[in-house]
N, C-alpha and C. Protein backbone atom coordinates (compact mmCIF):
# COMPACT_ATOMS: atom_id res chain seq x y z
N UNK A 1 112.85 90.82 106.26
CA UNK A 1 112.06 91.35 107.36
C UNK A 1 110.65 90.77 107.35
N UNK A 2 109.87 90.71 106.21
CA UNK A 2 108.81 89.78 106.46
C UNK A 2 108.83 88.39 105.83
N UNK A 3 109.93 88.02 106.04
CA UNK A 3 109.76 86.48 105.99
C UNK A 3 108.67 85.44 106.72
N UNK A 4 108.48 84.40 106.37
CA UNK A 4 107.91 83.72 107.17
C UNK A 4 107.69 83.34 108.13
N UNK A 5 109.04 82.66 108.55
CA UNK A 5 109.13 82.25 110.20
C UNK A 5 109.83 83.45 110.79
N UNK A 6 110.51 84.25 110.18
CA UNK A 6 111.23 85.12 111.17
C UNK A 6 110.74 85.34 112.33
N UNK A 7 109.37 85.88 112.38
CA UNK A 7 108.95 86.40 113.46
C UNK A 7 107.91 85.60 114.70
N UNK A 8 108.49 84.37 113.85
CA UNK A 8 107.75 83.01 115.11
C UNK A 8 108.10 83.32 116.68
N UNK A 9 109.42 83.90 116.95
CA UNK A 9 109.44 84.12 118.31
C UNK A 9 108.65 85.05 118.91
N UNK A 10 108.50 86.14 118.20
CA UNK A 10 107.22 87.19 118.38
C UNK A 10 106.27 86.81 118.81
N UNK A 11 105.66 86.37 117.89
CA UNK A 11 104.40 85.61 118.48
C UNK A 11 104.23 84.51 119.17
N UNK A 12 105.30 83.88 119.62
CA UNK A 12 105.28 82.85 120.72
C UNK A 12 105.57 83.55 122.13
N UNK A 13 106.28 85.05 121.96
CA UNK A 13 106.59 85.97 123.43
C UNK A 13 104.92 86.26 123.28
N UNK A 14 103.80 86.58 121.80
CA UNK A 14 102.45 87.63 122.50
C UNK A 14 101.60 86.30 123.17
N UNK A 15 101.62 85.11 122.32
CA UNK A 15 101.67 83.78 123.82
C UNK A 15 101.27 83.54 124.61
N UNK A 16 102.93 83.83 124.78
CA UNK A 16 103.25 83.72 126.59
C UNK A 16 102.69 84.64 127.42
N UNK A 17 102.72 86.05 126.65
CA UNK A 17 101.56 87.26 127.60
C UNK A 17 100.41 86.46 127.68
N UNK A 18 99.71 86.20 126.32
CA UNK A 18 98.07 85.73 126.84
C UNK A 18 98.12 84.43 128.13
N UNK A 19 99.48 84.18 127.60
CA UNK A 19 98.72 82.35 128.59
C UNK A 19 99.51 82.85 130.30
N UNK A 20 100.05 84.17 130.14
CA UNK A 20 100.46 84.36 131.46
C UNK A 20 99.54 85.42 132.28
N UNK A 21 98.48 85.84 131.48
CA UNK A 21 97.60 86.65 131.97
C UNK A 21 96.35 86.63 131.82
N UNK A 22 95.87 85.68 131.33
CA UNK A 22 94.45 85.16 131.07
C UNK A 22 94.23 83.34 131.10
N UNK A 23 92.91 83.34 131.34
CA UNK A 23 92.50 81.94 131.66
C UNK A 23 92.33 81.42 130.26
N UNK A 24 92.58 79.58 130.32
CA UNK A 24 92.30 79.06 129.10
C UNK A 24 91.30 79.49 128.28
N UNK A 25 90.48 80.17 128.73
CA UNK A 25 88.88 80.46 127.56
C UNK A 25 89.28 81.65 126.77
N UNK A 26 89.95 82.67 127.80
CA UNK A 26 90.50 84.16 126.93
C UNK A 26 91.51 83.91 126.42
N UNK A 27 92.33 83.11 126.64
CA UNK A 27 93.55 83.11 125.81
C UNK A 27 92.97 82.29 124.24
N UNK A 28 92.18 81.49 124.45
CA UNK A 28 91.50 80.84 123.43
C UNK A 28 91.24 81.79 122.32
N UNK A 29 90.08 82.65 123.48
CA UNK A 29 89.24 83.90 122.31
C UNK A 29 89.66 84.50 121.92
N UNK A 30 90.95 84.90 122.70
CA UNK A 30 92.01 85.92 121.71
C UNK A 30 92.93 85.39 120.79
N UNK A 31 93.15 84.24 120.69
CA UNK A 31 94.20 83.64 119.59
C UNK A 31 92.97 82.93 118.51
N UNK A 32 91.82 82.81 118.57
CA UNK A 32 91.13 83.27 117.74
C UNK A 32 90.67 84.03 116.87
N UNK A 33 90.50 85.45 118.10
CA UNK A 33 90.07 87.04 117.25
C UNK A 33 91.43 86.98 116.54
N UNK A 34 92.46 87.10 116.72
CA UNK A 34 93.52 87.84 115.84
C UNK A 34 93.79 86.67 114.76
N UNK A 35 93.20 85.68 114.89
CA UNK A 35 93.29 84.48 113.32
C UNK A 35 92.05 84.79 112.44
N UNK A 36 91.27 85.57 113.41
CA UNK A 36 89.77 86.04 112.85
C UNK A 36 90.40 87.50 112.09
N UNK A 37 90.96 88.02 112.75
CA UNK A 37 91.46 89.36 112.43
C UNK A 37 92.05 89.32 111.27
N UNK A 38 93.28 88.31 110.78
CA UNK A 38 93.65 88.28 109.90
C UNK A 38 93.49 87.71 108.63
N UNK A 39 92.59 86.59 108.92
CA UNK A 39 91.43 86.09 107.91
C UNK A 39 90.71 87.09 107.40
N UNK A 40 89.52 87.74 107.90
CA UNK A 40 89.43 88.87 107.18
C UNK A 40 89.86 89.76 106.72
N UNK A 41 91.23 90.74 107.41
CA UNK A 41 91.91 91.12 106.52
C UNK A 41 92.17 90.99 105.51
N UNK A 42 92.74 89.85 105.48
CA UNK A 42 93.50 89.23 104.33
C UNK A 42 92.56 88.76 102.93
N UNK A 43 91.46 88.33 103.53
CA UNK A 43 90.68 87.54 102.22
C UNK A 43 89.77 88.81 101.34
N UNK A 44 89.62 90.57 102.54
CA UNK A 44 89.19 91.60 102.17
C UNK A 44 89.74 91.98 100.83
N UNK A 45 91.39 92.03 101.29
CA UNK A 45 91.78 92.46 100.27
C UNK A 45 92.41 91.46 99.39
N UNK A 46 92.33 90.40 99.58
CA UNK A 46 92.95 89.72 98.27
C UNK A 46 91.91 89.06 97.57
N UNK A 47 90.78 88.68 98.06
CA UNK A 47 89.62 88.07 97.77
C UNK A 47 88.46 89.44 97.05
N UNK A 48 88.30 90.44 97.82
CA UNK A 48 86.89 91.33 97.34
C UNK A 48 87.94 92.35 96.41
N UNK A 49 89.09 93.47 96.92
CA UNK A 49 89.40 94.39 96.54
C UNK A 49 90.24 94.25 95.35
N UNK A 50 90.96 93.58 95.62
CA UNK A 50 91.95 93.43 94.44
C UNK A 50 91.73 92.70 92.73
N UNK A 51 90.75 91.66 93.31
CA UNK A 51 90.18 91.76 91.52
C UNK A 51 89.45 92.44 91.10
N UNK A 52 88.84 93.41 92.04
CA UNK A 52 87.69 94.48 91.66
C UNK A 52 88.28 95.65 91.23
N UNK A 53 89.64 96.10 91.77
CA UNK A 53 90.38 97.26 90.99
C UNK A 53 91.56 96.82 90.14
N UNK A 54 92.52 95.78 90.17
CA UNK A 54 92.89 94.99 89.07
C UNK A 54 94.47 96.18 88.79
N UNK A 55 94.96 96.72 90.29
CA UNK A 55 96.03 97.53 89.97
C UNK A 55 97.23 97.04 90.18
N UNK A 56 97.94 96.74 88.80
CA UNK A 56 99.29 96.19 88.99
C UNK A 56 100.42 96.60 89.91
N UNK A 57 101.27 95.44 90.19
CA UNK A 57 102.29 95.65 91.23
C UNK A 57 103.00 96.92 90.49
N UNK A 58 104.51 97.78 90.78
CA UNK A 58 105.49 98.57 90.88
C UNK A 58 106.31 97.82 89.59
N UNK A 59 106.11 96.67 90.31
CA UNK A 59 107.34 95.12 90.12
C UNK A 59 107.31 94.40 88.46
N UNK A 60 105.58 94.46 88.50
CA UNK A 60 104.99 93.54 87.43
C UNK A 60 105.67 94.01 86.15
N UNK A 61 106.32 93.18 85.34
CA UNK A 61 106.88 93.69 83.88
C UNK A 61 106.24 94.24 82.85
N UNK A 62 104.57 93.63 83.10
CA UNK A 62 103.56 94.66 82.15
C UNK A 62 103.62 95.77 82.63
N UNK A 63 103.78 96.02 84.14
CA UNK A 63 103.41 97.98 84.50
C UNK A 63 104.50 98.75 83.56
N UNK A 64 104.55 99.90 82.74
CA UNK A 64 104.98 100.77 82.06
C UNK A 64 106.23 101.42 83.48
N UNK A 65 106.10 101.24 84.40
CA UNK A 65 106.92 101.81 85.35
C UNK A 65 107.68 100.35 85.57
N UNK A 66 107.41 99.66 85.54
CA UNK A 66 108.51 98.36 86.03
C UNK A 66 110.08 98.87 85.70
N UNK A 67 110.29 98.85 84.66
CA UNK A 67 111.72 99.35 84.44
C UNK A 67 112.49 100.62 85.42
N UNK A 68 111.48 100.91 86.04
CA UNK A 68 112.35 102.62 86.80
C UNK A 68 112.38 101.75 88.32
N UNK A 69 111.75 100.48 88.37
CA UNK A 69 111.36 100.24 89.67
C UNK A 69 112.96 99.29 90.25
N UNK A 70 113.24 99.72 91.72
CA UNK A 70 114.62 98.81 92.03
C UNK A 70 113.71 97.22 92.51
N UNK A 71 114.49 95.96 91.84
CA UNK A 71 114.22 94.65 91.91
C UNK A 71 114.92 94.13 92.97
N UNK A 72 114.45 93.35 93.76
CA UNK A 72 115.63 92.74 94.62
C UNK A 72 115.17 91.38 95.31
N UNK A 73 116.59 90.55 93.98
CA UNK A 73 116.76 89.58 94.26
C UNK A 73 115.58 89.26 93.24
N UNK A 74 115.37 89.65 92.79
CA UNK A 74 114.41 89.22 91.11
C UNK A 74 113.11 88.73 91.43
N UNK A 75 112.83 89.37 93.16
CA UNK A 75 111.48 89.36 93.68
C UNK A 75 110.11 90.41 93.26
N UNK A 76 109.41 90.03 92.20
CA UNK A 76 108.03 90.89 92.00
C UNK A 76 106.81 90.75 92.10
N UNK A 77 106.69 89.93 93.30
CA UNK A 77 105.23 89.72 94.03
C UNK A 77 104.40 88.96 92.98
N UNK A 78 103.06 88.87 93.10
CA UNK A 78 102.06 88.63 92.09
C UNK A 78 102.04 89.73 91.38
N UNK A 79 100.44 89.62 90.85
CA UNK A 79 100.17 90.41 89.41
C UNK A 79 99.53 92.11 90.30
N UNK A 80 98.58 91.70 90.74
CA UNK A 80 97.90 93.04 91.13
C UNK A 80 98.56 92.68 92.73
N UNK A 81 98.45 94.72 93.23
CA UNK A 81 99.32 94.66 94.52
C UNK A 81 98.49 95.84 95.54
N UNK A 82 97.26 96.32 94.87
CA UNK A 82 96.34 97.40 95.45
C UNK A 82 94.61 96.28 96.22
N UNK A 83 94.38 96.45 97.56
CA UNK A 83 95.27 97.07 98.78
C UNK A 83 96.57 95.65 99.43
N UNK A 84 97.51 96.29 100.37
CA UNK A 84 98.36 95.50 100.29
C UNK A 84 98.21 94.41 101.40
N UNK A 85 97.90 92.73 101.33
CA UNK A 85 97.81 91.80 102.32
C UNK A 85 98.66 92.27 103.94
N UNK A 86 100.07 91.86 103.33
CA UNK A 86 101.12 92.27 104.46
C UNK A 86 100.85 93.27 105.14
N UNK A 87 100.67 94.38 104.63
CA UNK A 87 100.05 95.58 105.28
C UNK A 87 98.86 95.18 106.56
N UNK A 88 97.69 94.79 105.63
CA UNK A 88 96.33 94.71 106.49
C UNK A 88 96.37 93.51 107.45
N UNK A 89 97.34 92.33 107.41
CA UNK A 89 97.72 91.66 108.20
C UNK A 89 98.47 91.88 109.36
N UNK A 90 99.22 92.55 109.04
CA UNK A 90 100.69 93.40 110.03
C UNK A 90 99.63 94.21 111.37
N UNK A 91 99.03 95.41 110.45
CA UNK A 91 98.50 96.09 111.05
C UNK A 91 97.63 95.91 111.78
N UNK A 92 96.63 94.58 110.95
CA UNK A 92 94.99 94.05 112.25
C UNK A 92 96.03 92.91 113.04
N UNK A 93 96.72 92.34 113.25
CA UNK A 93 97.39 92.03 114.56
C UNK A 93 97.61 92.81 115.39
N UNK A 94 98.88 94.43 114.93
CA UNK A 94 98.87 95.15 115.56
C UNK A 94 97.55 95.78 116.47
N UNK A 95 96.86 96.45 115.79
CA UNK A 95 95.98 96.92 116.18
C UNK A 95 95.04 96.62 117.17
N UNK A 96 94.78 95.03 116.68
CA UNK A 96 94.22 94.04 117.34
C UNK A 96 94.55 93.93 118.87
N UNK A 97 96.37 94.13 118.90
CA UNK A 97 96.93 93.86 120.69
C UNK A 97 96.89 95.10 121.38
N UNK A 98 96.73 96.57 120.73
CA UNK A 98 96.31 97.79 121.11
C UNK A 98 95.54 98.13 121.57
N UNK A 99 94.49 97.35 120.91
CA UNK A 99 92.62 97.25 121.77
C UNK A 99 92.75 96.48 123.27
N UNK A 100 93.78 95.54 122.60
CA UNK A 100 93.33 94.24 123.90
C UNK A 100 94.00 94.61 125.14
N UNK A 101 95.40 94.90 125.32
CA UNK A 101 96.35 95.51 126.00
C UNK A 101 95.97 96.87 126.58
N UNK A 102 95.96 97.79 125.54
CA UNK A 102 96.41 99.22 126.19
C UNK A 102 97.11 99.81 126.75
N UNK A 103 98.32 99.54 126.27
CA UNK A 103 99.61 99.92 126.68
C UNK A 103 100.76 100.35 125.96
N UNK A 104 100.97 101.44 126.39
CA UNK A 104 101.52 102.70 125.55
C UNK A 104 103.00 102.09 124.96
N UNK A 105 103.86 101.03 125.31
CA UNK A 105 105.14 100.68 125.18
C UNK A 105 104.89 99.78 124.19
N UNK A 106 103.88 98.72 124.37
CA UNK A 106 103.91 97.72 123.64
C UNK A 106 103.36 98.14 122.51
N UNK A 107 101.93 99.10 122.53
CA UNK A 107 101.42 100.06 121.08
C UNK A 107 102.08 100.68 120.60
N UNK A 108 103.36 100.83 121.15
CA UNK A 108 103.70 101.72 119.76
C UNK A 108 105.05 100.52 119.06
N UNK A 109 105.55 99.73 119.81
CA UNK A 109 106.44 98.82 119.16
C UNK A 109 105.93 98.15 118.43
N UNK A 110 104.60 97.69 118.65
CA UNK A 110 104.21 97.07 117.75
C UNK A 110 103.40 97.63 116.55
N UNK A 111 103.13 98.76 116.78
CA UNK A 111 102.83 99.68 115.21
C UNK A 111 104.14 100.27 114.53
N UNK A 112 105.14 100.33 115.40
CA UNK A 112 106.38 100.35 114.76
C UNK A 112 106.63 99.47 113.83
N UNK A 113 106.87 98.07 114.28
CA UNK A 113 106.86 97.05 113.86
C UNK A 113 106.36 96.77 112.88
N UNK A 114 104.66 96.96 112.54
CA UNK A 114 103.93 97.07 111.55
C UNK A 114 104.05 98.05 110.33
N UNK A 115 104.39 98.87 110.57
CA UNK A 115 105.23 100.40 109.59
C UNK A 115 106.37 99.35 109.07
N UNK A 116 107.33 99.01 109.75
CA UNK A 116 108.69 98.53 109.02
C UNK A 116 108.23 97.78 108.30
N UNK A 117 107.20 97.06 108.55
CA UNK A 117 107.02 95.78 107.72
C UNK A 117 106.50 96.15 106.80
N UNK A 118 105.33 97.25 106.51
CA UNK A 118 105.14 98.37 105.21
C UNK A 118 106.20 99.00 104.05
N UNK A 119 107.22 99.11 105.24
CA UNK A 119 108.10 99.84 104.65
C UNK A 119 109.25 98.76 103.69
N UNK A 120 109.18 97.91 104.03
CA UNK A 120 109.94 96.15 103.23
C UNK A 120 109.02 96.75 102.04
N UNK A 121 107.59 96.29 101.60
CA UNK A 121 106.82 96.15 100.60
C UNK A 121 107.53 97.16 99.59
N UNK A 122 107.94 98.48 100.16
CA UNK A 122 108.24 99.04 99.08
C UNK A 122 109.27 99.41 98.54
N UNK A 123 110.31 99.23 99.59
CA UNK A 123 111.73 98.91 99.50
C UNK A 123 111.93 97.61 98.19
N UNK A 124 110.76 96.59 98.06
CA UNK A 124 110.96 95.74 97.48
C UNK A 124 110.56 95.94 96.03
N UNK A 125 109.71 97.34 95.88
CA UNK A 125 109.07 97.80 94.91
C UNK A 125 107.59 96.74 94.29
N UNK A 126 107.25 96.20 95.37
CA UNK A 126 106.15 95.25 95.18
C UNK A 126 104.55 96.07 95.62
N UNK A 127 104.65 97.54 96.32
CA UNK A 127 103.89 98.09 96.55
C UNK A 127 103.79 99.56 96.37
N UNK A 128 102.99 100.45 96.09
CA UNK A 128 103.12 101.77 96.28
C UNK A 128 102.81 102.19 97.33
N UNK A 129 102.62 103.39 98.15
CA UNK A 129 102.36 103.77 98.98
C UNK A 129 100.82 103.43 99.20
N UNK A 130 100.55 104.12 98.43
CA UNK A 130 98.59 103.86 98.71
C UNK A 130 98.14 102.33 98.94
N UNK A 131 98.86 101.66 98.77
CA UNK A 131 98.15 100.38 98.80
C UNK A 131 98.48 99.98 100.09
N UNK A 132 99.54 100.02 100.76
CA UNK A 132 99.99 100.52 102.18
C UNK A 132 98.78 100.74 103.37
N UNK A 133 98.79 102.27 102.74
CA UNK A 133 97.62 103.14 103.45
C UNK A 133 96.46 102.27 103.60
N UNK A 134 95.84 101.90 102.24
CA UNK A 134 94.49 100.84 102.05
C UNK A 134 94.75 99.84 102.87
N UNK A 135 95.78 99.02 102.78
CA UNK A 135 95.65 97.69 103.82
C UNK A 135 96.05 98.01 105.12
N UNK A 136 96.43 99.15 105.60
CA UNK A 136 96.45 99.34 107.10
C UNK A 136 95.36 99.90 107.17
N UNK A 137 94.34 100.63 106.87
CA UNK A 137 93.39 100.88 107.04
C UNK A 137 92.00 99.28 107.05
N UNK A 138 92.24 98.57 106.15
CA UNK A 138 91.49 97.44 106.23
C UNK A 138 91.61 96.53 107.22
N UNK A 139 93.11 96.34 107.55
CA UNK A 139 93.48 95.87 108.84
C UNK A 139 93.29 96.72 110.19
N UNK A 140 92.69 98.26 110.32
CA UNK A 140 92.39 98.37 111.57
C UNK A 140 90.47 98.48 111.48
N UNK A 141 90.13 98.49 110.39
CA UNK A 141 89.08 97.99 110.65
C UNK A 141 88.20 96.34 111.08
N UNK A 142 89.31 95.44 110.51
CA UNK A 142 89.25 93.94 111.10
C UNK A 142 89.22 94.15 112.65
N UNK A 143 90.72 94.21 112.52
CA UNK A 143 90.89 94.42 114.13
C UNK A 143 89.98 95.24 114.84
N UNK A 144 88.82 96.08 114.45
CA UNK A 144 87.85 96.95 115.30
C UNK A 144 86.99 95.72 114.97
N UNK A 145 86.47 95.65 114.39
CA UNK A 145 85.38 94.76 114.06
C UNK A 145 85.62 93.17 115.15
N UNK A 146 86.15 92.79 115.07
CA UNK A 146 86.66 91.56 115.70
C UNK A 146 86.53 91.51 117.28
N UNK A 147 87.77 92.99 117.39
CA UNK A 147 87.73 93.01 118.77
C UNK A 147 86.33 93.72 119.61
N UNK A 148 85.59 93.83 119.01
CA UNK A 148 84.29 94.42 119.18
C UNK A 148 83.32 92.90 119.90
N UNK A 149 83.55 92.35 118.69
CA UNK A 149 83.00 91.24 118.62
C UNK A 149 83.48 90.12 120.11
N UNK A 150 84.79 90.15 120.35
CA UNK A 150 85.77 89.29 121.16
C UNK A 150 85.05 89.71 122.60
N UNK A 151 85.28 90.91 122.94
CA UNK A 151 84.12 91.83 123.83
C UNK A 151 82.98 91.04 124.29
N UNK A 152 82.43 90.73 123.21
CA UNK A 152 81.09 90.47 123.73
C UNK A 152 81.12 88.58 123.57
N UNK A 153 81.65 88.04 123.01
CA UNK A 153 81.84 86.77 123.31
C UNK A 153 82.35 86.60 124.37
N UNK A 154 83.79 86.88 125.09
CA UNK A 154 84.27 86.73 125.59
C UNK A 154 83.96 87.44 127.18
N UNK A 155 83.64 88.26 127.46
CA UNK A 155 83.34 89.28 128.40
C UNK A 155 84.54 90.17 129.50
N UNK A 156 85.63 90.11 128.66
CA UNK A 156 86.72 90.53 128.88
C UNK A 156 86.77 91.94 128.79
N UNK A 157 87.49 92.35 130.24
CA UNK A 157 87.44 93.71 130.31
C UNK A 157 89.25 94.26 130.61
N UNK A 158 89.34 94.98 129.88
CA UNK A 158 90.46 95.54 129.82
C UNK A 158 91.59 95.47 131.32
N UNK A 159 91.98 95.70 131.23
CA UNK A 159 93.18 95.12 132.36
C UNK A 159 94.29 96.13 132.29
N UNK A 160 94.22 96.48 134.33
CA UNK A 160 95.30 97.93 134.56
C UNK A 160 96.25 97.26 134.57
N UNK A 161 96.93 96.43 134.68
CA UNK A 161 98.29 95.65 135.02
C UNK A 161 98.38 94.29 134.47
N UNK A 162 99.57 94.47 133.23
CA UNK A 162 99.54 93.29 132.38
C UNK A 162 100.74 92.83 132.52
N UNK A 163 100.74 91.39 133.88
CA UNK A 163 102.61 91.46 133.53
C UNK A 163 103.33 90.81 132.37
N UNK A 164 104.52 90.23 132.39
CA UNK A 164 105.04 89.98 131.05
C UNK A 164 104.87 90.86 130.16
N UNK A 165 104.45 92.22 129.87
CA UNK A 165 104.03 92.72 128.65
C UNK A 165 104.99 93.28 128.07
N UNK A 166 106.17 93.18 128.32
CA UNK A 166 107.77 93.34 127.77
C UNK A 166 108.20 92.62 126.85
N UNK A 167 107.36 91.39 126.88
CA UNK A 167 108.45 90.02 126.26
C UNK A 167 108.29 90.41 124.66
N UNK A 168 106.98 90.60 124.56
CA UNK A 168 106.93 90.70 123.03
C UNK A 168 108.02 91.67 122.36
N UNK A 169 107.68 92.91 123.23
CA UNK A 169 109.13 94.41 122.82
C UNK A 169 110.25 93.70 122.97
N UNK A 170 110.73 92.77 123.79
CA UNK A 170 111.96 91.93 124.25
C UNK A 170 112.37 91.43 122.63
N UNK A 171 111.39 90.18 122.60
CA UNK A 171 111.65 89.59 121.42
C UNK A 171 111.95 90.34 120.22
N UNK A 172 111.07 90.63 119.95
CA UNK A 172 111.15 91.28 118.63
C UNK A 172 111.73 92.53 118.34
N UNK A 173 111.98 93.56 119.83
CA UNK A 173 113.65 94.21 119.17
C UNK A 173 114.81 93.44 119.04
N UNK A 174 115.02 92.34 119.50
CA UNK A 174 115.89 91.38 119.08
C UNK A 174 115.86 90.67 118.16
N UNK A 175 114.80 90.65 117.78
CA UNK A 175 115.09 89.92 116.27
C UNK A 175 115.35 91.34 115.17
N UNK A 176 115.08 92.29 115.41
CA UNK A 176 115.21 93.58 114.45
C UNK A 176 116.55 94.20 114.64
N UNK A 177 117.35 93.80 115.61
CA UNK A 177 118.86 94.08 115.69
C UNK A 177 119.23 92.59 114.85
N UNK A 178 118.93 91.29 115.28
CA UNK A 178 119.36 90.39 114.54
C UNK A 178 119.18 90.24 113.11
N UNK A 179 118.33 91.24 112.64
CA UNK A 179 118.25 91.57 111.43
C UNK A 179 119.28 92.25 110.50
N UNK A 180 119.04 93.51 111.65
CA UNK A 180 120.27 94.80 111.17
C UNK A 180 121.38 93.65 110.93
N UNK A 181 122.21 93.10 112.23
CA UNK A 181 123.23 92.32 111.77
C UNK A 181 123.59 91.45 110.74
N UNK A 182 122.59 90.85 110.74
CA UNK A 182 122.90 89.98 109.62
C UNK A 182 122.74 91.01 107.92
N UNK A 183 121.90 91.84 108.17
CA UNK A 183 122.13 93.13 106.85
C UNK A 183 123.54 93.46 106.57
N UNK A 184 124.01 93.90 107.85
CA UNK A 184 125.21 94.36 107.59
C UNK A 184 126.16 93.62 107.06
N UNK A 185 126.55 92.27 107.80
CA UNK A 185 127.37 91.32 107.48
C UNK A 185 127.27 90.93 106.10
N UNK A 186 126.05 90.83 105.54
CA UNK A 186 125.58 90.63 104.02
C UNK A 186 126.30 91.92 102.94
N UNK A 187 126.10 92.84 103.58
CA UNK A 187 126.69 93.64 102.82
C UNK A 187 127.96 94.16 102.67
N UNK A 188 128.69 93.47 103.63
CA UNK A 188 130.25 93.84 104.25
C UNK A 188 130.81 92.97 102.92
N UNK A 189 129.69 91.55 103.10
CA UNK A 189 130.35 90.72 102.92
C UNK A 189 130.52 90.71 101.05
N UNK A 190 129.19 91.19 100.67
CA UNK A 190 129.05 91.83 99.11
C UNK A 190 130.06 92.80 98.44
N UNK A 191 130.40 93.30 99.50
CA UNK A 191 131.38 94.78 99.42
C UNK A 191 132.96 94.33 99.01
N UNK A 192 133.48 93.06 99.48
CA UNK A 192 134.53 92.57 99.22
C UNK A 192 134.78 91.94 98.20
């Protein structure tokens, strides 16, 4: 679920919204802010927070809990896992198209979206909860900060009628059934 490319079509449907509803300069500033968004996120907590509290993964074989923790696929992240990247990344995108948008269908699929992808981290035992919490919280402060900022660079004002604003929910419940499927089949196929 958070693989790498998986979710390239995703973000080639949020795109096609910007480049189908804004002029070359805003579509610019906004595929900016949210590379801005996640740059800081990301370098917050892997750069300032995490060598400053120094709290091992679930996963890590030094943690005294590693042994109770389920492994999968003999995946255990790095060393320290407090606050969590994926998280504050997931979420200041999300958050990020919540500000920009405002629209009740696409905000919540895509904080949906952002939850599941929380919810991998610990399924994988590479995160605890709190570190979760911390990087969605760091990631909606990027995303405030940014889009604050995008505002006033940009002079973009919110917008009653956004068409295309389906494609992204389009895409990417389709790739989250194409997920389920291929889960299942994996496990049908384990089962035999």
């Amino acid at each position: 679920f958070t693989g790498k490319w998986i979710w390239v079509p995703m973000y080639a449907s949020i795109l096609y919204v910007l480049l189908k509803n804004f002029n070359w300069k805003i579509t610019l500033c906004c595929l900016t802010a949210i590379a801005l968004t996640i740059l800081f996120a990301d370098q917050v907590c892997a750069s300032l927070i995490r060598p400053a509290v120094e709290r091992l993964r679930p996963s890590n074989p030094t943690n005294p809990i590693s042994d109770l923790v389920h492994i999968v696929n003999n995946y255990r992240g790095g060393r320290y896992g407090f606050p969590s990247c994926h998280a504050s990344n997931s979420f200041g995108l999300a958050f990020f198209l919540v500000f920009l948008f405002r629209k009740r269908w696409l905000s919540l699929f895509i904080l949906l979206w952002a939850t599941l992808n929380c919810y991998t981290r610990i399924y994988l035992g590479v995160h605890y909860p709190g570190d979760l919490i911390a990087g969605t919280l760091v990631g909606l402060i990027a995303a405030y900060i940014v889009y604050r900022f995008f505002l006033k660079v940009s002079g973009y004002k919110t917008m009653k009628k956004v068409p295309h604003i389906y494609a992204p929910i389009l895409v990417g419940g389709l790739t989250i059934v194409g997920i389920l499927i291929y889960s299942t089949v994996m496990i049908l196929q384990a089962q035999n």
